[in-house]
Protein backbone atom coordinates (compact mmCIF):
# COMPACT_ATOMS: atom_id res chain seq x y z
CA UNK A 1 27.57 -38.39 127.32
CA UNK A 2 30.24 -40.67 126.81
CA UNK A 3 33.95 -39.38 127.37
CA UNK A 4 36.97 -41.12 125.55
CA UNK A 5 37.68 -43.59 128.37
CA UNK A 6 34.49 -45.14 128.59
CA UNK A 7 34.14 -48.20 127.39
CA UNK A 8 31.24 -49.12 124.79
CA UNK A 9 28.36 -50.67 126.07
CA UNK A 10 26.56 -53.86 124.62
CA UNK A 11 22.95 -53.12 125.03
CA UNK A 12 22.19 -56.31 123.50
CA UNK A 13 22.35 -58.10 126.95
CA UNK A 14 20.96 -55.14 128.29
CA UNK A 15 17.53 -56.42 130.89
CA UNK A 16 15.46 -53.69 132.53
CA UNK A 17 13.23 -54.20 135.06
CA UNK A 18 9.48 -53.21 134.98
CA UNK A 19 7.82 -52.47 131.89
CA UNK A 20 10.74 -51.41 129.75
CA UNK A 21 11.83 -54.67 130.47
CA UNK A 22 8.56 -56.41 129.39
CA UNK A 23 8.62 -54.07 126.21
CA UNK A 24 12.38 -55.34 125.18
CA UNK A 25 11.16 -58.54 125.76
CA UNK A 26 8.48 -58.01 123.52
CA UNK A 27 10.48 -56.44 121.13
CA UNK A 28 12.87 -59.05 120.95
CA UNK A 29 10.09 -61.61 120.46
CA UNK A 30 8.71 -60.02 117.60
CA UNK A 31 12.30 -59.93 116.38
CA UNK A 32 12.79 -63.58 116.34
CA UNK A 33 9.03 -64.11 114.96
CA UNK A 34 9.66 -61.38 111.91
CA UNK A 35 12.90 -63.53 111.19
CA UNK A 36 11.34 -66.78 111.00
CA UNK A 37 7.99 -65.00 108.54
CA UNK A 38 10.85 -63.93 106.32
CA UNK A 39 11.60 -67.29 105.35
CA UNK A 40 7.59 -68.00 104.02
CA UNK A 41 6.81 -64.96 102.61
CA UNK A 42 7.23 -64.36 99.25
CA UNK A 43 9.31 -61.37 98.18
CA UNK A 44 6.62 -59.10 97.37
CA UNK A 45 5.51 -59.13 100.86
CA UNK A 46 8.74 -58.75 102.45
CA UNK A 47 8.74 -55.20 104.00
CA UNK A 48 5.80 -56.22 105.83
CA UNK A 49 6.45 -56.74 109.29
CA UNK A 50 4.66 -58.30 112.60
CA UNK A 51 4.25 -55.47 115.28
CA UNK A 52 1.09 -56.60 117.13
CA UNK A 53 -0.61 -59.75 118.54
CA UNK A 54 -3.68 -59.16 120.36
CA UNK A 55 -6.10 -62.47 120.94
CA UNK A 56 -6.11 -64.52 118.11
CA UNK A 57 -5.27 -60.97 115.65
CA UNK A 58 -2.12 -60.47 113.96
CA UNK A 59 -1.13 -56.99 113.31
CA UNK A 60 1.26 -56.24 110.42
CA UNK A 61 2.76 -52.63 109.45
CA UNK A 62 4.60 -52.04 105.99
CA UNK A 63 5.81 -48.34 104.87
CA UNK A 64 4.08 -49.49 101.09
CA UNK A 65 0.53 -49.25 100.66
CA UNK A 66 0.66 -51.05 97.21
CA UNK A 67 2.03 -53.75 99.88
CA UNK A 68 -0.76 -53.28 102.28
CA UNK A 69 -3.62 -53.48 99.47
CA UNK A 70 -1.71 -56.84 97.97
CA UNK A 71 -1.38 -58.00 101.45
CA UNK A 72 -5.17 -57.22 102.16
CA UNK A 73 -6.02 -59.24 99.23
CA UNK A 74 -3.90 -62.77 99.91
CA UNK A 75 -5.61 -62.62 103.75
CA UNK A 76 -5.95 -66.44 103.40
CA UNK A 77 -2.09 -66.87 102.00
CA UNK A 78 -1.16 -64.87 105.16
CA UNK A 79 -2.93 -67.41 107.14
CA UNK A 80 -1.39 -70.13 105.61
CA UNK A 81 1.98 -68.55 106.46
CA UNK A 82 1.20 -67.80 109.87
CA UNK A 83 -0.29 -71.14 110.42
CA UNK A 84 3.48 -72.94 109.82
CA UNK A 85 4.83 -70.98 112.46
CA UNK A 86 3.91 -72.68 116.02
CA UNK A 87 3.77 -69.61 117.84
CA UNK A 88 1.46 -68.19 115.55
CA UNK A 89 -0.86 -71.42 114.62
CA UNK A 90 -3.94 -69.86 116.94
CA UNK A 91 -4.13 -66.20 114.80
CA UNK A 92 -7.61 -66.19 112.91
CA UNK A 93 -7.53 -62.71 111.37
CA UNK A 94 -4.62 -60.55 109.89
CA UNK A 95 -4.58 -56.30 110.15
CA UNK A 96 -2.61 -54.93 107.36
CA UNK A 97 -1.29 -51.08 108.27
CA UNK A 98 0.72 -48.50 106.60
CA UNK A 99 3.32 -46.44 108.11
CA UNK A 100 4.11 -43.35 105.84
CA UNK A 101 5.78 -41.86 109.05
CA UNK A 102 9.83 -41.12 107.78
CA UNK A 103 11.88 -41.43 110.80
């Protein structure tokens, strides 16, 4: 609990060590590859986001299932999308998941 003298702390600098450090690292990646898919993807797919790379499998999560089944249908525009990004050029197959979880 923070008392009126502390000061605030910045956790964006923040580094653990172990594996909460691997998962903010991971986290932050995703971060930077969600902000670059936001610039190819056409509005309608926009809350969809990247949460998972596993092999050459992309795994994307959106709260909208009328996203998802849209999403599930333009599997080779995905691609294509995926394809420009350099970090993403080896994916071969797309997973489309809804989260109807409100946090």
């Amino acid at each position: 609990m923070r008392t009126p003298n502390d000061k605030p702390i910045n956790v964006a600098n923040f580094n653990p060590k172990g594996k909460l450090g691997l998962l903010f690292a991971q986290a932050r990646a995703f971060n930077q590859l969600n902000d670059q898919l936001s610039e190819f993807l056409p509005d309608a797919f926009k809350t969809l986001s990247l949460c998972a790379i596993k092999g050459n499998t992309a795994t994307f999560v959106t709260h909208n299932q009328a996203v998802a089944f849209r999403a599930q249908k333009q599997h080779e525009m995905l691609l294509g999308v995926l394809k420009k990004l350099d970090a993403l050029a080896d994916i071969q197959e797309i997973v489309i998941k809804v989260d109807l979880k409100e946090y």
